[in-house]
N, C-alpha and C. Protein backbone atom coordinates (compact mmCIF):
# COMPACT_ATOMS: atom_id res chain seq x y z
N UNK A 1 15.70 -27.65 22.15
CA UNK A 1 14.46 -27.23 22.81
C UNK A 1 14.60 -25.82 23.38
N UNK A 2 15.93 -25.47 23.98
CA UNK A 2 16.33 -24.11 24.58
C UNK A 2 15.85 -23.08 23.33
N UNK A 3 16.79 -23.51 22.25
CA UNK A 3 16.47 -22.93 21.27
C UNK A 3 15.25 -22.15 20.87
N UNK A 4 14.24 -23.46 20.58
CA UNK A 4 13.27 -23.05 20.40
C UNK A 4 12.23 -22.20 21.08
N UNK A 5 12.48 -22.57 22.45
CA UNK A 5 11.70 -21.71 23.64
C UNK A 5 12.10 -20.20 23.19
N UNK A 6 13.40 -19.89 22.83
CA UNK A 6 13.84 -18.50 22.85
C UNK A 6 13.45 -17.59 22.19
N UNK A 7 12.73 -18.63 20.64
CA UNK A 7 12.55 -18.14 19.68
C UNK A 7 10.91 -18.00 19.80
N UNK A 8 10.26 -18.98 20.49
CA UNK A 8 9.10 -18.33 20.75
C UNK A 8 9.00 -17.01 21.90
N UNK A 9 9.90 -16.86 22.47
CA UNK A 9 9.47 -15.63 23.51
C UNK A 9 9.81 -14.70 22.63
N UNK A 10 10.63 -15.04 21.59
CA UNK A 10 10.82 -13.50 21.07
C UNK A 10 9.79 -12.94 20.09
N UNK A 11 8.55 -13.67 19.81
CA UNK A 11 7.60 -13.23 19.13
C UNK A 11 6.23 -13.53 19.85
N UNK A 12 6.29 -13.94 21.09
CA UNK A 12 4.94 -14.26 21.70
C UNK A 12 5.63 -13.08 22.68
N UNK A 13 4.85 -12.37 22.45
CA UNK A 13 4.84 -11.01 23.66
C UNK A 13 3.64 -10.28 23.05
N UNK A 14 3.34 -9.19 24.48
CA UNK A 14 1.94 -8.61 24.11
C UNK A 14 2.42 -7.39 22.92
N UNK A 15 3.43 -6.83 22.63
CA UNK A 15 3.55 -5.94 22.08
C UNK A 15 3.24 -5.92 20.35
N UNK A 16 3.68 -7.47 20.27
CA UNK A 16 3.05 -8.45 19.16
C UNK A 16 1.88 -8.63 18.79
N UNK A 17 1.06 -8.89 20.13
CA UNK A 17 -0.46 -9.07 19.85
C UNK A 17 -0.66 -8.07 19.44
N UNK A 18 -0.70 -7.04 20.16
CA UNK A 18 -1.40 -5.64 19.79
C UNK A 18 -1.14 -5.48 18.55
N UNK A 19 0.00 -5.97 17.77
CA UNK A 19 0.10 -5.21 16.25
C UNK A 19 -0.64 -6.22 15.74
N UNK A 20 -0.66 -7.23 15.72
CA UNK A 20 -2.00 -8.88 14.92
C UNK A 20 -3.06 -7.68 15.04
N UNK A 21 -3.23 -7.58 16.19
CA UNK A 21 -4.64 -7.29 16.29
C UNK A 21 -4.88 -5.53 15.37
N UNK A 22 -3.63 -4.96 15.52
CA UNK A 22 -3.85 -3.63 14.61
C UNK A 22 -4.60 -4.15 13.13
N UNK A 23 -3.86 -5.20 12.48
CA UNK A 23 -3.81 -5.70 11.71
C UNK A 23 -5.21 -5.93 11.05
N UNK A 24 -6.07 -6.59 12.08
CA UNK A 24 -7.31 -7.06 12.06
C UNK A 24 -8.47 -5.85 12.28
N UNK A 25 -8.14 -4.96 12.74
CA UNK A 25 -8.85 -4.07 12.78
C UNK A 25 -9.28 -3.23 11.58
N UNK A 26 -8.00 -3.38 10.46
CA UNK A 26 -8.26 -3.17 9.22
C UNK A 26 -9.63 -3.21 8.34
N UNK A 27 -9.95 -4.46 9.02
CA UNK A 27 -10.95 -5.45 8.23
C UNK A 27 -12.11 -4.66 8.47
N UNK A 28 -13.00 -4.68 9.53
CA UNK A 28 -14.21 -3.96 10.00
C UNK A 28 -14.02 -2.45 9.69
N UNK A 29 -13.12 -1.87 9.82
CA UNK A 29 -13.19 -0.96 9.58
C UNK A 29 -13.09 -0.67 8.41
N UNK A 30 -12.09 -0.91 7.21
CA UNK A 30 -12.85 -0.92 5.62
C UNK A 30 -14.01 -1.20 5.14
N UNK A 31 -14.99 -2.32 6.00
CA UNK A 31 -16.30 -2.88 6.00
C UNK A 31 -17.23 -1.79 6.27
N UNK A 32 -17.35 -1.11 7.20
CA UNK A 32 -18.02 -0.26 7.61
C UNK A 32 -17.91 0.87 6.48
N UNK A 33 -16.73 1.73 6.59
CA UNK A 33 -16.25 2.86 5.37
C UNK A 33 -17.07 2.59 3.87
N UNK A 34 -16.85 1.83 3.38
CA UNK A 34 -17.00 1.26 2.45
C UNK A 34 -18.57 0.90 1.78
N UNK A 35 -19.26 0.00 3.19
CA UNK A 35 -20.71 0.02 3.11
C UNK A 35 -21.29 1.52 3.60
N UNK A 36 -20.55 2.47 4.24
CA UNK A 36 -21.46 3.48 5.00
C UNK A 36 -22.45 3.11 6.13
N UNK A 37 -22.30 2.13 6.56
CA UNK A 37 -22.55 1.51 8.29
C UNK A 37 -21.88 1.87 9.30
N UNK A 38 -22.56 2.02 10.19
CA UNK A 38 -21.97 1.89 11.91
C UNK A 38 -20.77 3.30 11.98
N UNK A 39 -21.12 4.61 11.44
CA UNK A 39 -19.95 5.45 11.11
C UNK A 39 -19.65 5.60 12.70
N UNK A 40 -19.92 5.44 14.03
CA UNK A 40 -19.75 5.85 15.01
C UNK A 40 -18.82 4.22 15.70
N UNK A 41 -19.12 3.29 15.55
CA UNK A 41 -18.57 1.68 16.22
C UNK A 41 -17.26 2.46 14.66
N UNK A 42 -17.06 2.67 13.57
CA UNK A 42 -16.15 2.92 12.76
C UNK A 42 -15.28 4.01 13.13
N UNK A 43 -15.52 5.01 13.85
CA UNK A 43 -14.77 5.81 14.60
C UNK A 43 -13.90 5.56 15.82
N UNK A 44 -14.59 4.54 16.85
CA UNK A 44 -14.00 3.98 17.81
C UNK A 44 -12.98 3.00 17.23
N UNK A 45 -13.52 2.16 15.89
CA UNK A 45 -12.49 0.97 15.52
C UNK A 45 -11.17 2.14 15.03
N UNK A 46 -11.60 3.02 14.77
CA UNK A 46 -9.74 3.91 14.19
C UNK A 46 -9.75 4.62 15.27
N UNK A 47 -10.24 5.10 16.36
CA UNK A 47 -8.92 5.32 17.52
C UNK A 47 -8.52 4.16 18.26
N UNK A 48 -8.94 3.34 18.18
CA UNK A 48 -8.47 2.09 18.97
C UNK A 48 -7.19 1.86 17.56
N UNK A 49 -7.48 1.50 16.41
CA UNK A 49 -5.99 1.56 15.80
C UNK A 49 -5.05 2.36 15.84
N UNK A 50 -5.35 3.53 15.80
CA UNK A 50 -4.45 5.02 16.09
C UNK A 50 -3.91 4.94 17.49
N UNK A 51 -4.73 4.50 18.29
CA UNK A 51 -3.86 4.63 20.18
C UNK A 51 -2.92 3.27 20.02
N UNK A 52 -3.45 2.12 19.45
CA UNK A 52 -2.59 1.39 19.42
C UNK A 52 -1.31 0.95 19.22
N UNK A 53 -0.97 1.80 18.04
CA UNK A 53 0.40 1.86 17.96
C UNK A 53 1.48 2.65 18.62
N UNK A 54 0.85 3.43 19.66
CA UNK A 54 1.42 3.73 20.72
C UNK A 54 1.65 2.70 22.06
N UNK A 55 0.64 2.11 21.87
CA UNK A 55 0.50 1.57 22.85
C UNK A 55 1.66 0.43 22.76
N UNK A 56 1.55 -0.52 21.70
CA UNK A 56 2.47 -1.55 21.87
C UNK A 56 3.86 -0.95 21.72
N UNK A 57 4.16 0.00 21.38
CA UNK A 57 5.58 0.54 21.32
C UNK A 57 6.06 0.83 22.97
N UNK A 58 4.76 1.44 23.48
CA UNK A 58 4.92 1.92 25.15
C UNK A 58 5.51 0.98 26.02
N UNK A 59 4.44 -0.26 25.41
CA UNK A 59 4.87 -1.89 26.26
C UNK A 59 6.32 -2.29 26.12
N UNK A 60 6.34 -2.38 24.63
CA UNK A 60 7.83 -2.93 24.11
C UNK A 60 8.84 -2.08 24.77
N UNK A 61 8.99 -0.93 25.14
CA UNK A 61 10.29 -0.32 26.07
C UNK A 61 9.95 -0.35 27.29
N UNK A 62 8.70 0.32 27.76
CA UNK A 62 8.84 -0.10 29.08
C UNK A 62 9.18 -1.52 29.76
N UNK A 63 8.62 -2.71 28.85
CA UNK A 63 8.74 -3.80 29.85
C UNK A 63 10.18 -4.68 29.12
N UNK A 64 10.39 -4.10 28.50
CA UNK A 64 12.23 -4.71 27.33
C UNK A 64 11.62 -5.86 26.66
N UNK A 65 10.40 -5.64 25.88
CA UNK A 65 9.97 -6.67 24.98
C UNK A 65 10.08 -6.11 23.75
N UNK A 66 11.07 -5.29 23.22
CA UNK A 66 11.20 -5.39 21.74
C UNK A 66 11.86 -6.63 20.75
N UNK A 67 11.54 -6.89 19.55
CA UNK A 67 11.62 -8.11 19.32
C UNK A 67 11.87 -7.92 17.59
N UNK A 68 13.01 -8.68 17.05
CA UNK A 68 12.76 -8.59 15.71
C UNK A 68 11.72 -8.53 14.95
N UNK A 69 10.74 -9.80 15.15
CA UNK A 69 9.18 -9.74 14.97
C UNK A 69 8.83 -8.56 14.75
N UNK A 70 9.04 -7.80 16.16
CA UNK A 70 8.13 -6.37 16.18
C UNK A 70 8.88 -5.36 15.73
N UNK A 71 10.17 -5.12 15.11
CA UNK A 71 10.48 -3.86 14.73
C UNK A 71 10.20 -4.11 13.02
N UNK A 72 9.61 -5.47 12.55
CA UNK A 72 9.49 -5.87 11.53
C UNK A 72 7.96 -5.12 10.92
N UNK A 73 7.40 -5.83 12.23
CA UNK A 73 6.08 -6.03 11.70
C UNK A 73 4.88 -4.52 12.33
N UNK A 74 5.45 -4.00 13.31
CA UNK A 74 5.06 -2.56 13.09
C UNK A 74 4.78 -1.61 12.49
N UNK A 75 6.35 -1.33 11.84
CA UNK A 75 5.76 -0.31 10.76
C UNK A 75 5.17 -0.70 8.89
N UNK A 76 4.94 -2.28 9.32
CA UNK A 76 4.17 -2.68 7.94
C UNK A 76 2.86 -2.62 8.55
N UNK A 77 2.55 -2.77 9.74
CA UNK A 77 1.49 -2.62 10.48
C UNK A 77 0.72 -1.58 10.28
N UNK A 78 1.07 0.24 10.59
CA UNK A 78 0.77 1.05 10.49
C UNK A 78 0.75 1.73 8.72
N UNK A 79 1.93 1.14 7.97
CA UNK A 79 1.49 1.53 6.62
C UNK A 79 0.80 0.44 6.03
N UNK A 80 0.37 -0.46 5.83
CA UNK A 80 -0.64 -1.31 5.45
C UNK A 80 -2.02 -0.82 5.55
N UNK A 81 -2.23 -0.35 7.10
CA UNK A 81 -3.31 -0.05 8.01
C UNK A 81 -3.92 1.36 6.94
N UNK A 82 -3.30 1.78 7.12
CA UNK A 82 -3.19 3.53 6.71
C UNK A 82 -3.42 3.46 5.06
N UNK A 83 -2.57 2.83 4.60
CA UNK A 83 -3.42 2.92 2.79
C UNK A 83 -4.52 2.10 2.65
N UNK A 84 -4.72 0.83 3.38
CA UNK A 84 -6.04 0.01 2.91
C UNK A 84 -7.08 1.18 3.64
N UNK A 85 -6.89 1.65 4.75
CA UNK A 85 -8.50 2.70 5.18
C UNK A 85 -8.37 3.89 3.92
N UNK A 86 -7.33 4.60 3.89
CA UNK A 86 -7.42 5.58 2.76
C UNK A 86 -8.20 5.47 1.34
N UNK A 87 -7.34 4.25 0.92
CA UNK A 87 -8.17 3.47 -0.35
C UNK A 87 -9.77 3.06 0.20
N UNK A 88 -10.46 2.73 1.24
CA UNK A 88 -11.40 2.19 1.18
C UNK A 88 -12.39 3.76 1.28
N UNK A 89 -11.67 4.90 2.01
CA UNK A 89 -12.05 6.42 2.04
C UNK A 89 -12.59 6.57 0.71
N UNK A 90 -11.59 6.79 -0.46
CA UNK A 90 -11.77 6.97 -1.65
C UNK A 90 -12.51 6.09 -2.25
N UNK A 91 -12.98 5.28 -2.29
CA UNK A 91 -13.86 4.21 -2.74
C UNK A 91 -15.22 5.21 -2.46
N UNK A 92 -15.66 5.25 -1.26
CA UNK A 92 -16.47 5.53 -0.42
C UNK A 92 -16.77 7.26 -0.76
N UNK A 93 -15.71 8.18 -1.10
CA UNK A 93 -16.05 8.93 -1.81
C UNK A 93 -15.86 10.09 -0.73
N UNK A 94 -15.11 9.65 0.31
CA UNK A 94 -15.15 10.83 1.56
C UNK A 94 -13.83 11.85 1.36
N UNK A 95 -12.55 11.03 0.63
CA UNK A 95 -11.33 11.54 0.64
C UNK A 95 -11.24 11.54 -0.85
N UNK A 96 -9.89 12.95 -1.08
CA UNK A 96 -10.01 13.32 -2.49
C UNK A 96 -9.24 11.94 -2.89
N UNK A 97 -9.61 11.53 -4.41
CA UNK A 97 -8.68 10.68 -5.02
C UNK A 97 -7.21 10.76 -4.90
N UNK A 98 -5.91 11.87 -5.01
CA UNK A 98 -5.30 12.18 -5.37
C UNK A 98 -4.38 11.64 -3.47
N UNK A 99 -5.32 12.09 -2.68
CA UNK A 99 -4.60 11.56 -1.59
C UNK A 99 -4.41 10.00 -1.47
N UNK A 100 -5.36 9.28 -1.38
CA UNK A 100 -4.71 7.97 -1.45
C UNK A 100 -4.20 7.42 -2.53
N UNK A 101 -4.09 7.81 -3.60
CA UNK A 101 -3.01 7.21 -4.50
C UNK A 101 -1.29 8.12 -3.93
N UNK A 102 -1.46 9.08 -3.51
CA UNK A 102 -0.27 9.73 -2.76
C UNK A 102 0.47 8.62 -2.18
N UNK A 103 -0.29 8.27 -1.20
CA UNK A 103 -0.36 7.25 0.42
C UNK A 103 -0.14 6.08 -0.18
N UNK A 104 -0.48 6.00 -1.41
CA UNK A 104 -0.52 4.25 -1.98
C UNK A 104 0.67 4.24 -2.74
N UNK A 105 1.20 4.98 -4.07
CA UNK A 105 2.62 5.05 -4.44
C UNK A 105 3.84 4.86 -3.65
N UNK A 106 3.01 6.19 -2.85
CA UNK A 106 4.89 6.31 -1.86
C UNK A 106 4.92 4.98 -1.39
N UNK A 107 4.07 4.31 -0.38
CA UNK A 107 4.08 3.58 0.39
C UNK A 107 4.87 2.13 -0.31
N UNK A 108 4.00 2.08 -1.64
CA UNK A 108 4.64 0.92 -2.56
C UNK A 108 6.23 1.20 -3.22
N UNK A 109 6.43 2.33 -3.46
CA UNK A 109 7.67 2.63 -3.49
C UNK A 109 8.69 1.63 -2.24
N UNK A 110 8.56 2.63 -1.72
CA UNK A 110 9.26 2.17 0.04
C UNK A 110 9.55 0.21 -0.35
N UNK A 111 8.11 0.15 -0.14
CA UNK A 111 8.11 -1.47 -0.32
C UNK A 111 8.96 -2.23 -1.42
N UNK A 112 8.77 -1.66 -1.98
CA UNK A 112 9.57 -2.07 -2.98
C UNK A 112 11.09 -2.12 -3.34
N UNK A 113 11.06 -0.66 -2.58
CA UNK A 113 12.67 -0.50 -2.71
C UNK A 113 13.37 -1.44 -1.10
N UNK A 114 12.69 -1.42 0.10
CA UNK A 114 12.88 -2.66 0.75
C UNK A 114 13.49 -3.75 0.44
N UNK A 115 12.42 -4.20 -0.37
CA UNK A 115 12.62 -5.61 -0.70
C UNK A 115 13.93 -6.23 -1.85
N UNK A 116 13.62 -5.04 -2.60
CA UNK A 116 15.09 -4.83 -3.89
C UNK A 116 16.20 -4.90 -3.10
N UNK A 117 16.47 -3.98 -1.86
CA UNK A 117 17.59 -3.68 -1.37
C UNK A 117 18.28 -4.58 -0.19
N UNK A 118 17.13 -5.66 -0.22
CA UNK A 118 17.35 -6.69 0.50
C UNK A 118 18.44 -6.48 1.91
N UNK A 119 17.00 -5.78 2.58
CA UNK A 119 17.70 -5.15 3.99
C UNK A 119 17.23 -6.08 5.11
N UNK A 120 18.07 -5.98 6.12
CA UNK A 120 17.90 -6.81 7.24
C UNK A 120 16.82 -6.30 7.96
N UNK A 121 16.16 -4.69 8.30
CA UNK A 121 15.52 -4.52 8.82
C UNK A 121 14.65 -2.98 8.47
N UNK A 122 14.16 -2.89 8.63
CA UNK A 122 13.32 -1.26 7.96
C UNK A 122 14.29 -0.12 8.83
N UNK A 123 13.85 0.93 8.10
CA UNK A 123 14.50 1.98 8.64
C UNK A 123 14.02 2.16 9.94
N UNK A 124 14.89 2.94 10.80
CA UNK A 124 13.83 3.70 11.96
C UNK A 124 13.27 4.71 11.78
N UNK A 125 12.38 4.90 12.54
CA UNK A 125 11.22 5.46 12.67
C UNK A 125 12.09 7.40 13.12
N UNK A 126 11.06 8.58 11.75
CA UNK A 126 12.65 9.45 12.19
C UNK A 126 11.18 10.79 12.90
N UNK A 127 11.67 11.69 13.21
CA UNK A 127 10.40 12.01 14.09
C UNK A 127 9.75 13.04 13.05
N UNK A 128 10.28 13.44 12.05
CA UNK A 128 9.41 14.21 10.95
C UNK A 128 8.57 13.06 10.56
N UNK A 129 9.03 11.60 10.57
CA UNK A 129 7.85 10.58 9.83
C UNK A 129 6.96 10.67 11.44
N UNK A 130 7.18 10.59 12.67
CA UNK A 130 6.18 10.14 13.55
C UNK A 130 4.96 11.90 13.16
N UNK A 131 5.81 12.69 12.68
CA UNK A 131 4.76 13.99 12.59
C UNK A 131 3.46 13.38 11.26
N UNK A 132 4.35 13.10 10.37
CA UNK A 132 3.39 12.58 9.48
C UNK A 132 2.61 11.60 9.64
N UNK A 133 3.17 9.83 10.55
CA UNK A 133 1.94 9.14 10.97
C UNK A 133 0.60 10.21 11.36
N UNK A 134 1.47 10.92 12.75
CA UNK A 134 0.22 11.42 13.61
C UNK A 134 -0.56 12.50 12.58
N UNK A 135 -0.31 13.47 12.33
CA UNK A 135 -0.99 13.73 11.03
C UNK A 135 -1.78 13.38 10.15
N UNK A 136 -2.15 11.98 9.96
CA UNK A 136 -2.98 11.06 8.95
C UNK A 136 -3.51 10.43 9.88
N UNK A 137 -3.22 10.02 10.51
CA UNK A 137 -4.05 9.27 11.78
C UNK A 137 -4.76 10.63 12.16
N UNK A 138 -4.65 11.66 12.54
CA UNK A 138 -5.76 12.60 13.38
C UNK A 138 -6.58 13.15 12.23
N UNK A 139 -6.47 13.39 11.02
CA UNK A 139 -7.42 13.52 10.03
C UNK A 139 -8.04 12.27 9.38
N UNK A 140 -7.61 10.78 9.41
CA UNK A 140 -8.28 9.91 9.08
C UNK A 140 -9.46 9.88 10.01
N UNK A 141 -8.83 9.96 11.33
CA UNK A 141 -10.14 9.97 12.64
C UNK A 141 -10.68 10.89 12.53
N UNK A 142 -10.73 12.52 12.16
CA UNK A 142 -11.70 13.30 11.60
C UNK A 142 -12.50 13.41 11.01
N UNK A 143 -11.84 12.61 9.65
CA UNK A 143 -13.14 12.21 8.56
C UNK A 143 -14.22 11.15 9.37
N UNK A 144 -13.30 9.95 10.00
CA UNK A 144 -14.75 9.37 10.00
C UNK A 144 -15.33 9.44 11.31
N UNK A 145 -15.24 10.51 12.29
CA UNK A 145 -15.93 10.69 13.41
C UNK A 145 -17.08 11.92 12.73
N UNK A 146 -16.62 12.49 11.73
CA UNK A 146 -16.96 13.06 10.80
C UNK A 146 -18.38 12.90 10.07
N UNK A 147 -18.38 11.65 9.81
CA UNK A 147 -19.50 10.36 9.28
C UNK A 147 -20.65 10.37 10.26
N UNK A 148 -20.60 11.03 11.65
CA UNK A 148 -21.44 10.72 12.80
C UNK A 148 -21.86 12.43 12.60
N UNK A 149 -23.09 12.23 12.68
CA UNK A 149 -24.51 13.44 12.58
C UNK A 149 -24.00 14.60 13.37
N UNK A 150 -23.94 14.18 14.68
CA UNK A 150 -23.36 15.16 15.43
C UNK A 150 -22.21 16.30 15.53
N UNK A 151 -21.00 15.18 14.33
CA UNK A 151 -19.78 15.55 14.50
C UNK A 151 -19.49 16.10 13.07
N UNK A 152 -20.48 16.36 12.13
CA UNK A 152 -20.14 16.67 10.76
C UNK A 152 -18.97 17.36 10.52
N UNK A 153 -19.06 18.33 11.49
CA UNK A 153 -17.58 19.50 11.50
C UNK A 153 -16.77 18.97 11.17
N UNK A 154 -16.12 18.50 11.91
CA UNK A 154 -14.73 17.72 11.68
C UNK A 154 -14.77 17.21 10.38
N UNK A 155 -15.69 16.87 9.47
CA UNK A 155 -15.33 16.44 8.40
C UNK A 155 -14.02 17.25 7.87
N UNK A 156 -14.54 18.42 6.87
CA UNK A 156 -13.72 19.29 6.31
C UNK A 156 -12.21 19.28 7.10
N UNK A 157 -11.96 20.10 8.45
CA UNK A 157 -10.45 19.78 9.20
C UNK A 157 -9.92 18.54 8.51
N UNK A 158 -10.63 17.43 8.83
CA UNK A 158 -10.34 16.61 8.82
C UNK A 158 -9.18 16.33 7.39
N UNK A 159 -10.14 16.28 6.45
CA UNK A 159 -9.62 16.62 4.80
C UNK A 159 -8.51 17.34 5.17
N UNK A 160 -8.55 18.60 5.38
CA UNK A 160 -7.12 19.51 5.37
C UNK A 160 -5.90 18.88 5.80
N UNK A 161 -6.16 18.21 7.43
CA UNK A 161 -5.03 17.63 7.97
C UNK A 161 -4.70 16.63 7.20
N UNK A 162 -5.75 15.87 6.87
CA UNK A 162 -4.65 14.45 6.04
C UNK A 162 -4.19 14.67 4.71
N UNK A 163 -4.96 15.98 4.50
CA UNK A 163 -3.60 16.37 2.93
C UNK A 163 -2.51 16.79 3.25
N UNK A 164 -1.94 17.52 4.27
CA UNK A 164 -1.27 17.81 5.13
C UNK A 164 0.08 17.15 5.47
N UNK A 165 -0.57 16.01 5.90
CA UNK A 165 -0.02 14.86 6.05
C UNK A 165 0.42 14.06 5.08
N UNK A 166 -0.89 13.97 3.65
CA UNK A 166 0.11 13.43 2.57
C UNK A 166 0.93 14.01 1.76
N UNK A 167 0.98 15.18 2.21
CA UNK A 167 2.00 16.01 1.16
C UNK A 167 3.54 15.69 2.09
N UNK A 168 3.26 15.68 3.66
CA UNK A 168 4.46 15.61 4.18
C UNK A 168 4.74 14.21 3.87
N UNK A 169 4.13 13.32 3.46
CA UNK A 169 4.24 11.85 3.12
C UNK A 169 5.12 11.69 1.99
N UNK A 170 5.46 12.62 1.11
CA UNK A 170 6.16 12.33 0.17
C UNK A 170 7.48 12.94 0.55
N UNK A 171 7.82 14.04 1.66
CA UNK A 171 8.88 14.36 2.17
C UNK A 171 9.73 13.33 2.68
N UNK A 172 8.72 12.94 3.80
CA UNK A 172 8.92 11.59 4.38
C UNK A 172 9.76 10.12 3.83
N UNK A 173 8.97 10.25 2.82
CA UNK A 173 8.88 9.26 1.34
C UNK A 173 10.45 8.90 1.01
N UNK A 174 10.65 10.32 0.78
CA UNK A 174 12.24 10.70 0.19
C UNK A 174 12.91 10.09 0.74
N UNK A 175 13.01 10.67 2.00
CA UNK A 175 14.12 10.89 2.83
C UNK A 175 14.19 9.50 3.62
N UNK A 176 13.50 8.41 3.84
CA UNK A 176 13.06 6.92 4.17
C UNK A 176 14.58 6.29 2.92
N UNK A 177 13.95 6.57 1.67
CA UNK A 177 14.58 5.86 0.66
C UNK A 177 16.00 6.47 0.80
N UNK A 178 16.38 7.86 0.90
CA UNK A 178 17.78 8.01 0.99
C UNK A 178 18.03 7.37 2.28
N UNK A 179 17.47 6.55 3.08
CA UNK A 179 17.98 6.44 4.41
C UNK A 179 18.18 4.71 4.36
N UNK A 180 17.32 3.80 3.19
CA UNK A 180 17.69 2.28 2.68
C UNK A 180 18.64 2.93 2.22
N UNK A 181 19.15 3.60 1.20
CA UNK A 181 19.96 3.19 0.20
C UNK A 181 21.34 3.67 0.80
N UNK A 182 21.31 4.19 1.66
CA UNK A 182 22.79 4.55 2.95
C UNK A 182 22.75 3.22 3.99
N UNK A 183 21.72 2.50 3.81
CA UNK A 183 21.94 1.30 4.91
C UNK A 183 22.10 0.13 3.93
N UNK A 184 21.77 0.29 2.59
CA UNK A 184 22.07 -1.06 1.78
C UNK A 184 23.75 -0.94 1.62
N UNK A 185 24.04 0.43 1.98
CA UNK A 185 25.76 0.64 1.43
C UNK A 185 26.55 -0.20 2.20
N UNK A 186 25.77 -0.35 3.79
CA UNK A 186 26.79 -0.82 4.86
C UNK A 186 26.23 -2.47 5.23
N UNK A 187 25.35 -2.89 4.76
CA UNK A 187 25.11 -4.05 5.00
C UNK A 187 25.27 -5.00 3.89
N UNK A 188 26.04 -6.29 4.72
CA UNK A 188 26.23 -7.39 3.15
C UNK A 188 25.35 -7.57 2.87
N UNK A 189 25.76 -8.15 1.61
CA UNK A 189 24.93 -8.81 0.53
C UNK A 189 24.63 -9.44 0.75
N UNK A 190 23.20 -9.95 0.75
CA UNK A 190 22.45 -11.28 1.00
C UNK A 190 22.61 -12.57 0.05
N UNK A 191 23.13 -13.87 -0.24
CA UNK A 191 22.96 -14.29 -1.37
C UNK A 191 21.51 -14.58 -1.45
N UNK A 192 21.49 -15.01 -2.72
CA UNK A 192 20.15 -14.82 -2.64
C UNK A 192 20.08 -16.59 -2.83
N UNK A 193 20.63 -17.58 -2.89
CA UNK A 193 20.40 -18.89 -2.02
C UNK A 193 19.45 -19.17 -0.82
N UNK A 194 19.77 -17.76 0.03
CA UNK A 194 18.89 -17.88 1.50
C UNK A 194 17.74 -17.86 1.17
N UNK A 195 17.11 -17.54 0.24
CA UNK A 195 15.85 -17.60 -0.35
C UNK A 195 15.13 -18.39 0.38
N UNK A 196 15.56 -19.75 -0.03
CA UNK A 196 15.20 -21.06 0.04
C UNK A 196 14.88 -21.82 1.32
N UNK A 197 15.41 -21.55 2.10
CA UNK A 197 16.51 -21.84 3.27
C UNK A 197 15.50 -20.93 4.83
């Protein structure tokens, strides 16, 4: 029973919620993009995702709630987040094609090579990649505050920065994968029995 209690505190914390809920925010906000509705309630839904992932990171050190859960499910959090709005951009016809298939390769790369390399935990987070989150996050929120009558300006910036950003995305990209394949060197081998298990 100890057990188990332990194992729920280590994934019931708020730093957790906040990323579920990053998660979910996905949804309405591709909805909106996509139909061309509500471009202003669609602007607030991506800075509330964009502050967010500050936010639960803020919680998780300040209050010592970091948690396997959450060093897991974070940064699938923020790249999940980030190519499904991109892709739903390009659908929608606001962002050039060439960027979200950028954002969508690399990203599946990564994933992929993850999962091949059968690592215990994602890389950390290195601060040329936090330049590039913030980078795509402040031109994703450009474009679509962008979408609002008032704020047309920002469209264009907007565009610039998140190419910006996806060009540094493939820097990023790189240097992520040389950084599994130096951590698959030092960590055992998983059998792959645990599969199951």
């Amino acid at each position: 029973m100890d057990a188990e209690t332990e194992s729920r505190k280590e994934w019931a914390t708020i730093p957790n919620a906040i990323t579920v809920l990053r998660f979910l925010l996905v949804i309405p906000i591709c909805i909106y993009v996509v139909s061309g509705t509500h471009p202003t309630l669609t602007a607030l839904l991506l800075l509330a995702f964009g502050l967010s992932d500050w936010v639960d990171g803020f919680i998780a050190r300040k209050f010592s709630q970091v948690s396997k859960l959450g060093i897991l499910l974070d940064p699938i959090a923020d790249r999940l987040g980030i190519v499904t709005i991109a892709v739903a951009l390009v659908v929608a016809g606001l962002i050039p094609l060439w960027v979200g298939l950028v954002i969508f390769c690399v990203d599946l790369i990564l994933l992929g090579t993850y999962f091949f390399l059968r690592l215990s935990q994602p890389p950390a987070s290195t601060w040329l990649g936090k330049i590039r989150t913030a980078l795509m996050m402040l031109g994703l929120a450009c474009v679509a505050v962008g979408r609002i009558d008032q704020f047309v300006f920002l469209y264009v910036p907007g565009i610039f920065v998140l190419s910006a950003g996806t060009l540094l995305h493939i820097v990023v990209g790189y240097g992520y994968f040389q950084i599994m394949r130096g951590q698959a060197k030092k960590e055992p081998v998983v059998p792959a029995e645990s599969d199951n298990q």
